[in-house]
PDB file of N, CA and C in Angstrom:
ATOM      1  N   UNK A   1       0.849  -1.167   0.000  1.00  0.00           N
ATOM      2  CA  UNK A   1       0.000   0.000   0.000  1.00  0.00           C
ATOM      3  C   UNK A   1       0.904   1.244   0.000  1.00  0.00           C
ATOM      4  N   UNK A   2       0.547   2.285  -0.633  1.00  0.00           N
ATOM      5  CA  UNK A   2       1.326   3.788  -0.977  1.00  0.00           C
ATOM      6  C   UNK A   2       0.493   4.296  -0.528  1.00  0.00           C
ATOM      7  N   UNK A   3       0.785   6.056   0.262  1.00  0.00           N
ATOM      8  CA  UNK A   3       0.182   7.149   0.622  1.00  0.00           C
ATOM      9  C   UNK A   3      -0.012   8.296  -0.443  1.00  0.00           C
ATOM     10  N   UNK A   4      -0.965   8.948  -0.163  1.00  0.00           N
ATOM     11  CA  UNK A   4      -0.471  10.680  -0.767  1.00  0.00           C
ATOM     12  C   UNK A   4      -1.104  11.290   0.224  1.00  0.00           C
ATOM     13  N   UNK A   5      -0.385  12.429   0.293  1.00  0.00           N
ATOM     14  CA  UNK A   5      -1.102  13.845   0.793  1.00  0.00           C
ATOM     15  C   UNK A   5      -2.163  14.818   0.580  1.00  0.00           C
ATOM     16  N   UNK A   6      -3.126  14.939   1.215  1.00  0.00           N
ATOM     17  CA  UNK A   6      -3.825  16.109   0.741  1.00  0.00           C
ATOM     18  C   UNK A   6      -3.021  17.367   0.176  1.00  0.00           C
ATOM     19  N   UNK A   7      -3.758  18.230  -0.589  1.00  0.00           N
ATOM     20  CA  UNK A   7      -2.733  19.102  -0.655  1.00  0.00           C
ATOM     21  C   UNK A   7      -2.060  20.216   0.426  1.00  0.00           C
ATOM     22  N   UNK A   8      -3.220  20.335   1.530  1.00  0.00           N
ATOM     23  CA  UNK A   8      -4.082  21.343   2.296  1.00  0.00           C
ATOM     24  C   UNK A   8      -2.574  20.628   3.758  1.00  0.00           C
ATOM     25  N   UNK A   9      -2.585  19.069   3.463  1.00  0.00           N
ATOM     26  CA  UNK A   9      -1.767  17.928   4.511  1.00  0.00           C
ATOM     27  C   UNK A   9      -0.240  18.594   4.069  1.00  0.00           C
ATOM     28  N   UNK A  10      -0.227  18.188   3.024  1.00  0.00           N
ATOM     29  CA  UNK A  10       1.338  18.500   2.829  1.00  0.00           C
ATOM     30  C   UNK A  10       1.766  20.282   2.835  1.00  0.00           C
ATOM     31  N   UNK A  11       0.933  20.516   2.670  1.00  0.00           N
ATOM     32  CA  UNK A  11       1.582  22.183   3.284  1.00  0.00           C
ATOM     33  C   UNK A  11       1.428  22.819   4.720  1.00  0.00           C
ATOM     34  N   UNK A  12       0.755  22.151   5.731  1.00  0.00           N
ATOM     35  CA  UNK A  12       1.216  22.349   6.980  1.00  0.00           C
ATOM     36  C   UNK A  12       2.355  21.420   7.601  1.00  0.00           C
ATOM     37  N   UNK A  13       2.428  20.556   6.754  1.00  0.00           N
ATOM     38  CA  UNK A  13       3.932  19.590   7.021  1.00  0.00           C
ATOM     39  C   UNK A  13       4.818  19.920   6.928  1.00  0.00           C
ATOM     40  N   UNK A  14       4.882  20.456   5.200  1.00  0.00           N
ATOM     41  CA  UNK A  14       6.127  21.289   5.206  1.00  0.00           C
ATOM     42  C   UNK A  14       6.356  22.834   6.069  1.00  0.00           C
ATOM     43  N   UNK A  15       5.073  23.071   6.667  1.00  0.00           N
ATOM     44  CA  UNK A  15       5.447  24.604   7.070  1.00  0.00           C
ATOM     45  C   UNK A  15       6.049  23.968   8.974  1.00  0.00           C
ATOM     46  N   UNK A  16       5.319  22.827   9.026  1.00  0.00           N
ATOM     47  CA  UNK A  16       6.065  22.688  10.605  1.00  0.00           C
ATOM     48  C   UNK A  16       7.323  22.234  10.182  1.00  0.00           C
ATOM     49  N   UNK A  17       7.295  21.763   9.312  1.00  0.00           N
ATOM     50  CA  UNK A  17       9.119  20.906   9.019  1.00  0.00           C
ATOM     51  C   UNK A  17      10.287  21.971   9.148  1.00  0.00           C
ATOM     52  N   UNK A  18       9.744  23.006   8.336  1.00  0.00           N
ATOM     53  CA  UNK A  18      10.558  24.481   8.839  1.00  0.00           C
ATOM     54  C   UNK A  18      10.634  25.080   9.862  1.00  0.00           C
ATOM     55  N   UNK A  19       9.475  25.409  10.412  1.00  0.00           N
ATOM     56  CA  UNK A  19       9.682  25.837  11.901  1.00  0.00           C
ATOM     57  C   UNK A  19      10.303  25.310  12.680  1.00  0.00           C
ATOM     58  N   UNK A  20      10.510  23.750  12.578  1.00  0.00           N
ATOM     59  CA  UNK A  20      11.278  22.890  13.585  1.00  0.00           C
ATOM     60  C   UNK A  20      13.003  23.450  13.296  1.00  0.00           C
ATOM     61  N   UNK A  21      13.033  23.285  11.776  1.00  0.00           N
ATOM     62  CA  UNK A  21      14.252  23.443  11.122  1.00  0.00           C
ATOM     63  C   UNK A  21      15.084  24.805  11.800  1.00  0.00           C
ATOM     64  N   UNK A  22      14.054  25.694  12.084  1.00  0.00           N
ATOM     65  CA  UNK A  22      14.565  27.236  12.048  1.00  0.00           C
ATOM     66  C   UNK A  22      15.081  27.173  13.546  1.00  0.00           C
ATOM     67  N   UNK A  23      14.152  26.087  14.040  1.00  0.00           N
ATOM     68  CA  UNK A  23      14.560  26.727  15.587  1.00  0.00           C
ATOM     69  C   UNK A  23      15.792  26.023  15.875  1.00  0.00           C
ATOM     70  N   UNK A  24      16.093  24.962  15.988  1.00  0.00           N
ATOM     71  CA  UNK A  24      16.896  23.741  15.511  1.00  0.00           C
ATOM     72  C   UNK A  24      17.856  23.131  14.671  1.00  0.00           C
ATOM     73  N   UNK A  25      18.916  23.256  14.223  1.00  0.00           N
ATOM     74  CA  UNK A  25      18.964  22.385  13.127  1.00  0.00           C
ATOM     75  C   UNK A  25      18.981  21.235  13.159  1.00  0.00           C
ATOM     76  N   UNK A  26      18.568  20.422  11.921  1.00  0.00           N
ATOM     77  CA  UNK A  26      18.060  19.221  12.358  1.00  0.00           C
ATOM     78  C   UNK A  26      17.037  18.112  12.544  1.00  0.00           C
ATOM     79  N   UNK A  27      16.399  19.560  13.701  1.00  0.00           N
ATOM     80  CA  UNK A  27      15.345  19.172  13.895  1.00  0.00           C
ATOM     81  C   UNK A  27      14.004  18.781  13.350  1.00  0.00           C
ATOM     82  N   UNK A  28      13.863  19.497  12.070  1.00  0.00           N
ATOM     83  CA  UNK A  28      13.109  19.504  10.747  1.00  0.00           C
ATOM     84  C   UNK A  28      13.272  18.147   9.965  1.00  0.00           C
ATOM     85  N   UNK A  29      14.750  17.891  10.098  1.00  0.00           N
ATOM     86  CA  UNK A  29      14.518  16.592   9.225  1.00  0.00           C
ATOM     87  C   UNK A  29      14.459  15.368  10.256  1.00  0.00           C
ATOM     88  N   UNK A  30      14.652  15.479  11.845  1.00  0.00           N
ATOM     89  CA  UNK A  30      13.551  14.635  12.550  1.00  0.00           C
ATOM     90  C   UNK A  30      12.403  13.994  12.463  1.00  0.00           C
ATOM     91  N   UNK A  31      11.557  15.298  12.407  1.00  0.00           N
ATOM     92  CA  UNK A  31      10.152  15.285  11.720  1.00  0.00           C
ATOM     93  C   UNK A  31       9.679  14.708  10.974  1.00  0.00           C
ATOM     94  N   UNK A  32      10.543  14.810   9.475  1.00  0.00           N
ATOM     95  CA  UNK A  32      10.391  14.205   8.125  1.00  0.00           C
ATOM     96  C   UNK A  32      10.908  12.629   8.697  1.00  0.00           C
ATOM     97  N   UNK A  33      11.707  12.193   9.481  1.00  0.00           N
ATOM     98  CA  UNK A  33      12.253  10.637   9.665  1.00  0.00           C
ATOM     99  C   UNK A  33      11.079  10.407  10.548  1.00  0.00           C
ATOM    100  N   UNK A  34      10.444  10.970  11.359  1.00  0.00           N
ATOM    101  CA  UNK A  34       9.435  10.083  12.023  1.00  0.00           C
ATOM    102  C   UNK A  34       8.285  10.000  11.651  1.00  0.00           C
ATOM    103  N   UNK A  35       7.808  11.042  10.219  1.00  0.00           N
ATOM    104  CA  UNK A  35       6.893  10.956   9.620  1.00  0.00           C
ATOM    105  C   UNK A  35       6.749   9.594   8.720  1.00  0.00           C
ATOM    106  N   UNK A  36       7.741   9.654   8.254  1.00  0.00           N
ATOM    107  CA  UNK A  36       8.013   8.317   7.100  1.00  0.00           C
ATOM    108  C   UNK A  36       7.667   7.240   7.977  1.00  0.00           C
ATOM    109  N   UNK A  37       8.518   7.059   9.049  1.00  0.00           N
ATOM    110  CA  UNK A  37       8.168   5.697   9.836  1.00  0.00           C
ATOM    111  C   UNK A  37       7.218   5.408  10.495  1.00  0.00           C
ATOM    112  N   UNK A  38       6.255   6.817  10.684  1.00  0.00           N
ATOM    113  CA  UNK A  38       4.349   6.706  11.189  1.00  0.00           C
ATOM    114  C   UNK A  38       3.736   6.112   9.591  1.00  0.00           C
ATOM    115  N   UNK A  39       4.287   7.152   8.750  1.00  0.00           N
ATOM    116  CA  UNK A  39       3.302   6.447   7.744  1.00  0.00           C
ATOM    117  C   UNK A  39       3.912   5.074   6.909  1.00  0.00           C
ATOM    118  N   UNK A  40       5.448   4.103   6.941  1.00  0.00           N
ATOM    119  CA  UNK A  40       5.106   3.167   6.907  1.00  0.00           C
ATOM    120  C   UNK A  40       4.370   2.151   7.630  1.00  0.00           C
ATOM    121  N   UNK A  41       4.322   2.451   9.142  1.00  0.00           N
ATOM    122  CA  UNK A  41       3.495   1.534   9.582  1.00  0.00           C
ATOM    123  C   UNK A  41       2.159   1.739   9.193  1.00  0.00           C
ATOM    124  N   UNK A  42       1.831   2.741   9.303  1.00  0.00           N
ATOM    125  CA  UNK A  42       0.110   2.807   8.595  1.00  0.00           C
ATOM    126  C   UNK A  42       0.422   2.162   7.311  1.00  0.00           C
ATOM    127  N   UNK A  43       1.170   2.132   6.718  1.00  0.00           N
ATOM    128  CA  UNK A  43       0.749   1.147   5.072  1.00  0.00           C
ATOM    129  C   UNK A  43       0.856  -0.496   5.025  1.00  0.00           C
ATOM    130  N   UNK A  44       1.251  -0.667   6.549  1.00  0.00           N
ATOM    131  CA  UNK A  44       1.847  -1.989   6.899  1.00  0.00           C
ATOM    132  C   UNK A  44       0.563  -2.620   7.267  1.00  0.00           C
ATOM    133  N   UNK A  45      -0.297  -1.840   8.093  1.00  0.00           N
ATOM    134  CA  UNK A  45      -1.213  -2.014   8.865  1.00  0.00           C
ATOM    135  C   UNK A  45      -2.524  -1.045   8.626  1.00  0.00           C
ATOM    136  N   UNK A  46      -2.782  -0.530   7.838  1.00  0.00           N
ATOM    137  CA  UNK A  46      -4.061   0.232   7.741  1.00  0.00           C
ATOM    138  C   UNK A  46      -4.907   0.705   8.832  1.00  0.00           C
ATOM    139  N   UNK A  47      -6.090  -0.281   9.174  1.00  0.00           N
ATOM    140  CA  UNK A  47      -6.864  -0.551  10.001  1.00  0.00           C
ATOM    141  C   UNK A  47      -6.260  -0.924  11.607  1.00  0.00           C
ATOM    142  N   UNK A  48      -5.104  -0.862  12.139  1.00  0.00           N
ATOM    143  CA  UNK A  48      -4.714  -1.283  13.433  1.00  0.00           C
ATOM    144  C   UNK A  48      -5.469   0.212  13.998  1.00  0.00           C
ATOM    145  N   UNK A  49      -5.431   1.206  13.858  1.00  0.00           N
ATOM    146  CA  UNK A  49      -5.774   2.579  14.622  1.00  0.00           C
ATOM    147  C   UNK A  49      -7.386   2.303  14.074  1.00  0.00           C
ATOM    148  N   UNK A  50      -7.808   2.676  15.294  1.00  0.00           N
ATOM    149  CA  UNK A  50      -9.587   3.199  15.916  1.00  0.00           C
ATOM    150  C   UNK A  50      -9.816   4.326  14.778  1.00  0.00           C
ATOM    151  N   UNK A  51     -11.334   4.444  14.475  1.00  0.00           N
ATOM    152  CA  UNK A  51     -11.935   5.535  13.377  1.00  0.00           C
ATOM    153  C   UNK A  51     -11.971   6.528  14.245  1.00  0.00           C
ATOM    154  N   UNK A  52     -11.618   7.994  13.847  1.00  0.00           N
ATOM    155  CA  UNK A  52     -11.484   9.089  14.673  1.00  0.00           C
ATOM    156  C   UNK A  52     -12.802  10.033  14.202  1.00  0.00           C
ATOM    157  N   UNK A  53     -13.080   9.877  13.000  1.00  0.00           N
ATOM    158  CA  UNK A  53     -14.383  10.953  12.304  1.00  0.00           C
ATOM    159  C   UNK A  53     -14.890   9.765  11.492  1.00  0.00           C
ATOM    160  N   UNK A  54     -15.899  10.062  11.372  1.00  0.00           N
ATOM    161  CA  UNK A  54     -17.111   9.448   9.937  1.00  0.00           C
ATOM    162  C   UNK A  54     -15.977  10.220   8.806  1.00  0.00           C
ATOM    163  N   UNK A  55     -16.334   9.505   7.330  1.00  0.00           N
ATOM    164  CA  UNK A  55     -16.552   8.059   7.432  1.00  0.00           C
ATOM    165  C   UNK A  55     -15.372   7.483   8.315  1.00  0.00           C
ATOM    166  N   UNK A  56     -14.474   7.204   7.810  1.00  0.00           N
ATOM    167  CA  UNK A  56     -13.088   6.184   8.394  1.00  0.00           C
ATOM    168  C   UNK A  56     -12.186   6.797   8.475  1.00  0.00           C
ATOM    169  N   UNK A  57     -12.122   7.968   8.962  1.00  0.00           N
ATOM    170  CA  UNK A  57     -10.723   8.617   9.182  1.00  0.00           C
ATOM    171  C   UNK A  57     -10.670   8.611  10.493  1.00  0.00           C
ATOM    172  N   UNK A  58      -8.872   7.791  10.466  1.00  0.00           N
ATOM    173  CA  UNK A  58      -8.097   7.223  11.622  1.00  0.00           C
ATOM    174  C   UNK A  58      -7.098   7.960  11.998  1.00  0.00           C
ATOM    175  N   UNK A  59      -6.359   7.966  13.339  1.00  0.00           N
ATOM    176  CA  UNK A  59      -5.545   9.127  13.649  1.00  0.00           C
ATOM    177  C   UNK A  59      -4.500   8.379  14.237  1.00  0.00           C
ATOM    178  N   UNK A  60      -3.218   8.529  14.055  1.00  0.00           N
ATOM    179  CA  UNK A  60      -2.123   7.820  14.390  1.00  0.00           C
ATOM    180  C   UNK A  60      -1.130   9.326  15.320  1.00  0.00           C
ATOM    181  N   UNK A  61      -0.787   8.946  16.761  1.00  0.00           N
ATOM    182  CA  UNK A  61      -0.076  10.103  17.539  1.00  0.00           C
ATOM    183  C   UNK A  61       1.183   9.221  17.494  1.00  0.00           C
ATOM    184  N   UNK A  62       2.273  10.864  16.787  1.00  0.00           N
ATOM    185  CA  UNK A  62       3.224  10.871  16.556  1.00  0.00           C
ATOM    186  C   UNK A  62       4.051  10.673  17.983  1.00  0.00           C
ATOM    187  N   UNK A  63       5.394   9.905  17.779  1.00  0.00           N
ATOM    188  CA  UNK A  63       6.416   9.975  19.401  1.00  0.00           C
ATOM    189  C   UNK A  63       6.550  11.148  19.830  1.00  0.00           C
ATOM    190  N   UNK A  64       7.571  11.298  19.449  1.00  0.00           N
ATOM    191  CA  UNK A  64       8.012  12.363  19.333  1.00  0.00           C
ATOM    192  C   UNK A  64       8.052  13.939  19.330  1.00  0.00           C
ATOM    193  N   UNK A  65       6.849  14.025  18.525  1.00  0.00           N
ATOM    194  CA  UNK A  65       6.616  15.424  18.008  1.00  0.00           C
ATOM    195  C   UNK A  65       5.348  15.505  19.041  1.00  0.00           C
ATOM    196  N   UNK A  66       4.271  16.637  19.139  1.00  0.00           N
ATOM    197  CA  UNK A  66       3.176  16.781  18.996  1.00  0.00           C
ATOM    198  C   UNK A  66       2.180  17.349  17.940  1.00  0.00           C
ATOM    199  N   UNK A  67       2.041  16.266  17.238  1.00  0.00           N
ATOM    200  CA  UNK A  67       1.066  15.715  15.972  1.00  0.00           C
ATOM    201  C   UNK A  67       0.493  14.632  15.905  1.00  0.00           C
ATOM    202  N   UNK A  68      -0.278  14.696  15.446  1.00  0.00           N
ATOM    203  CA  UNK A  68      -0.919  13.241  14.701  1.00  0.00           C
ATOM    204  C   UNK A  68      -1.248  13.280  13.338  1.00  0.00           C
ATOM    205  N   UNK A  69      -1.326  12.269  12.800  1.00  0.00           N
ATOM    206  CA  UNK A  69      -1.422  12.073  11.368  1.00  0.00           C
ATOM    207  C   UNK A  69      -2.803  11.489  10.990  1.00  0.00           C
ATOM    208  N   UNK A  70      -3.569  12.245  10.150  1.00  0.00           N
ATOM    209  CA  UNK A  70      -5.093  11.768  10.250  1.00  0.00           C
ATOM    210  C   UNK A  70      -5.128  11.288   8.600  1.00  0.00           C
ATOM    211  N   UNK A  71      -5.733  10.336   8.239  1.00  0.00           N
ATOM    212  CA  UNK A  71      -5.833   9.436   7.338  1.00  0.00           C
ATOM    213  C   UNK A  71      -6.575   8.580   6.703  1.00  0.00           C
ATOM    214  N   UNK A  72      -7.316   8.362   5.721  1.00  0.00           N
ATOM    215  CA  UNK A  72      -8.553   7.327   5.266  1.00  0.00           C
ATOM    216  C   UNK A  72      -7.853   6.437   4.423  1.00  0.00           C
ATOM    217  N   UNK A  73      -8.485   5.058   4.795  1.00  0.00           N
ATOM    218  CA  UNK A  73      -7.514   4.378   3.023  1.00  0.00           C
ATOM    219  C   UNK A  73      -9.121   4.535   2.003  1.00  0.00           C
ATOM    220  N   UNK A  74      -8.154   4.039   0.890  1.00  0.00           N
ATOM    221  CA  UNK A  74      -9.430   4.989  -0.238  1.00  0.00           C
ATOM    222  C   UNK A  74      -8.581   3.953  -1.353  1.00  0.00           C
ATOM    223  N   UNK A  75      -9.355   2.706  -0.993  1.00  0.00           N
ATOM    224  CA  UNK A  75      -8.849   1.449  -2.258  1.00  0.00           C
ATOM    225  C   UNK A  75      -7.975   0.996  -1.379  1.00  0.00           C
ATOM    226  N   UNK A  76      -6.557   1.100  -2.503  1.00  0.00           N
ATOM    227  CA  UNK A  76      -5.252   0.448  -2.150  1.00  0.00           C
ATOM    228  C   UNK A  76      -4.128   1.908  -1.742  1.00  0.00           C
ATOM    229  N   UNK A  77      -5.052   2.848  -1.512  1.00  0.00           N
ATOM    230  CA  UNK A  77      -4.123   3.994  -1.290  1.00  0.00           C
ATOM    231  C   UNK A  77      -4.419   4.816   0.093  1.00  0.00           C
ATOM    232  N   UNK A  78      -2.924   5.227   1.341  1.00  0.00           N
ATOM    233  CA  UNK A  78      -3.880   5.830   2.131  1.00  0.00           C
ATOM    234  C   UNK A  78      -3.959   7.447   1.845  1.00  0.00           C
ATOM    235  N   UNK A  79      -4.561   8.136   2.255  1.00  0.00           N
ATOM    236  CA  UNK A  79      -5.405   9.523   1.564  1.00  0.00           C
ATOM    237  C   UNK A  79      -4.789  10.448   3.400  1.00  0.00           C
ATOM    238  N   UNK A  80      -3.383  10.906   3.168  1.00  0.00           N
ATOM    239  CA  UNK A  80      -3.055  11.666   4.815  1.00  0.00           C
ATOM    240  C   UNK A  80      -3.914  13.009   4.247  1.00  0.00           C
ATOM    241  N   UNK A  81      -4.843  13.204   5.475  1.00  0.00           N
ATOM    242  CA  UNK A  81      -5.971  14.222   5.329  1.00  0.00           C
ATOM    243  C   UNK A  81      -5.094  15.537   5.892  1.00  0.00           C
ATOM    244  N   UNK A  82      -4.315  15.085   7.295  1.00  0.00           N
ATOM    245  CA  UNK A  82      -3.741  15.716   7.356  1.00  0.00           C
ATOM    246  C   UNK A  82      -2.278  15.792   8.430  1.00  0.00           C
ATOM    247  N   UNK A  83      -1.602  16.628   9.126  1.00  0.00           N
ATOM    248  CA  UNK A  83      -0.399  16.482  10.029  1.00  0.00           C
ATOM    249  C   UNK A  83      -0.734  17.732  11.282  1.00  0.00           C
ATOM    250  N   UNK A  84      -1.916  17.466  12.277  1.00  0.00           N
ATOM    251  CA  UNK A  84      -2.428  18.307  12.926  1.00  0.00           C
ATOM    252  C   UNK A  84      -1.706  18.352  14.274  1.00  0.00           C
ATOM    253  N   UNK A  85      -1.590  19.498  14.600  1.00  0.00           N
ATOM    254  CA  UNK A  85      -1.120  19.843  15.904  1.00  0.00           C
ATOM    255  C   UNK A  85      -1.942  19.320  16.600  1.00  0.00           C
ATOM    256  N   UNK A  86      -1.383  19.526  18.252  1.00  0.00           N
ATOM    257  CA  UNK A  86      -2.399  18.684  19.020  1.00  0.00           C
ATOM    258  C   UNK A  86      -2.902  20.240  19.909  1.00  0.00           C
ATOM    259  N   UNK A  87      -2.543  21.133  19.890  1.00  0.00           N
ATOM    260  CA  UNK A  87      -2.655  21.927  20.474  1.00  0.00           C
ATOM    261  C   UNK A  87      -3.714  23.573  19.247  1.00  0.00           C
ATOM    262  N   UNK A  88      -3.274  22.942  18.282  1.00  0.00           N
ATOM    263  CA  UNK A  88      -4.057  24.319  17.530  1.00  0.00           C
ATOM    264  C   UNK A  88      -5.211  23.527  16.458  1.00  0.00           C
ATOM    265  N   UNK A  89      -6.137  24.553  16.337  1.00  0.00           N
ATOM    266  CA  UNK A  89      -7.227  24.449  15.676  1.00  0.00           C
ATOM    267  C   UNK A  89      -7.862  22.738  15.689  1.00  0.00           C
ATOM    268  N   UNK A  90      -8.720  22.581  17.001  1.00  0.00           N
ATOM    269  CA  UNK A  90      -9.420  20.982  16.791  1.00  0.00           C
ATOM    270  C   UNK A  90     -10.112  20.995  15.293  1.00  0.00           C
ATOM    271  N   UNK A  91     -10.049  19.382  15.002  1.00  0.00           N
ATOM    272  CA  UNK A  91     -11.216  19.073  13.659  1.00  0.00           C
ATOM    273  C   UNK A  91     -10.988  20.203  12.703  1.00  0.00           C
ATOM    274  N   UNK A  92     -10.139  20.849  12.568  1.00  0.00           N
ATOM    275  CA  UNK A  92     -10.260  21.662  10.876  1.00  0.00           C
ATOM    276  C   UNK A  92     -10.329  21.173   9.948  1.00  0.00           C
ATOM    277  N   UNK A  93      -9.611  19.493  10.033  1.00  0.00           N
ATOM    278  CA  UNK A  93      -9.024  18.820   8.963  1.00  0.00           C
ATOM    279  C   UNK A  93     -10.278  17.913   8.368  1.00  0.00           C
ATOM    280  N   UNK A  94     -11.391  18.184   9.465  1.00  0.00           N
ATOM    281  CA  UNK A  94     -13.163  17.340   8.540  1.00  0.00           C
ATOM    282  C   UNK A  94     -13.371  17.503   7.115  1.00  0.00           C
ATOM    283  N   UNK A  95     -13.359  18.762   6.961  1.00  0.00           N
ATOM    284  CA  UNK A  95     -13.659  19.428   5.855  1.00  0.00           C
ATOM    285  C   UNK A  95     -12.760  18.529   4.284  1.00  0.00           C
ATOM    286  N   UNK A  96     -11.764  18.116   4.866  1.00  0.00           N
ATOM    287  CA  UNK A  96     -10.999  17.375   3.854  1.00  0.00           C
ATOM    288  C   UNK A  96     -11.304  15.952   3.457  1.00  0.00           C
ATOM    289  N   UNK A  97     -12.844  15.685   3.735  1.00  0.00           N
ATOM    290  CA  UNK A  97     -12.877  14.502   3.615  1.00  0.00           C
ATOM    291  C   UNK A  97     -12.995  13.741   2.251  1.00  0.00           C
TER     292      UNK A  97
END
């Protein structure tokens, strides 16, 4: 199974990937290494994480960081809705369904 990004997903990713980067060096491409290894296990395992919203979007909390990665599979592909803080704006990411 392969991922893609929303588009709406991958540009708050890349905008925290920088902020981490700026404050840090480094630290940004942390982010990007523990992202990859949240979302191979989601392609390993799909369905192991609980439905977080109707329809089937599931939420996987990052180690490390404070994020989670919210996600539907959609066929043979998973669909990252989005890379949400845990602290700013609850549920914005519905709208992306």
């Amino acid at each position: 199974m392969n991922y893609r990004f929303h588009p709406a997903a991958e540009a708050e990713f890349l905008e925290a990937t920088g902020f981490y980067e700026q404050r840090v060096q480094g630290l940004g491409t942390a982010l990007i290494d523990e992202l990859e290894l949240t979302l191979a296990l989601i392609c390993e395992q799909p369905t192991l994480w609980s439905i977080e919203a109707s329809p089937d979007i599931r939420r996987v909390v990052m180690q490390r960081f404070p994020f989670s990665i919210l996600y539907r599979v959609i066929g043979q592909q998973i669909l990252v809705l989005a890379v949400a803080h845990h602290r700013r704006r609850p549920e914005y990411w519905l709208t992306r369904t």
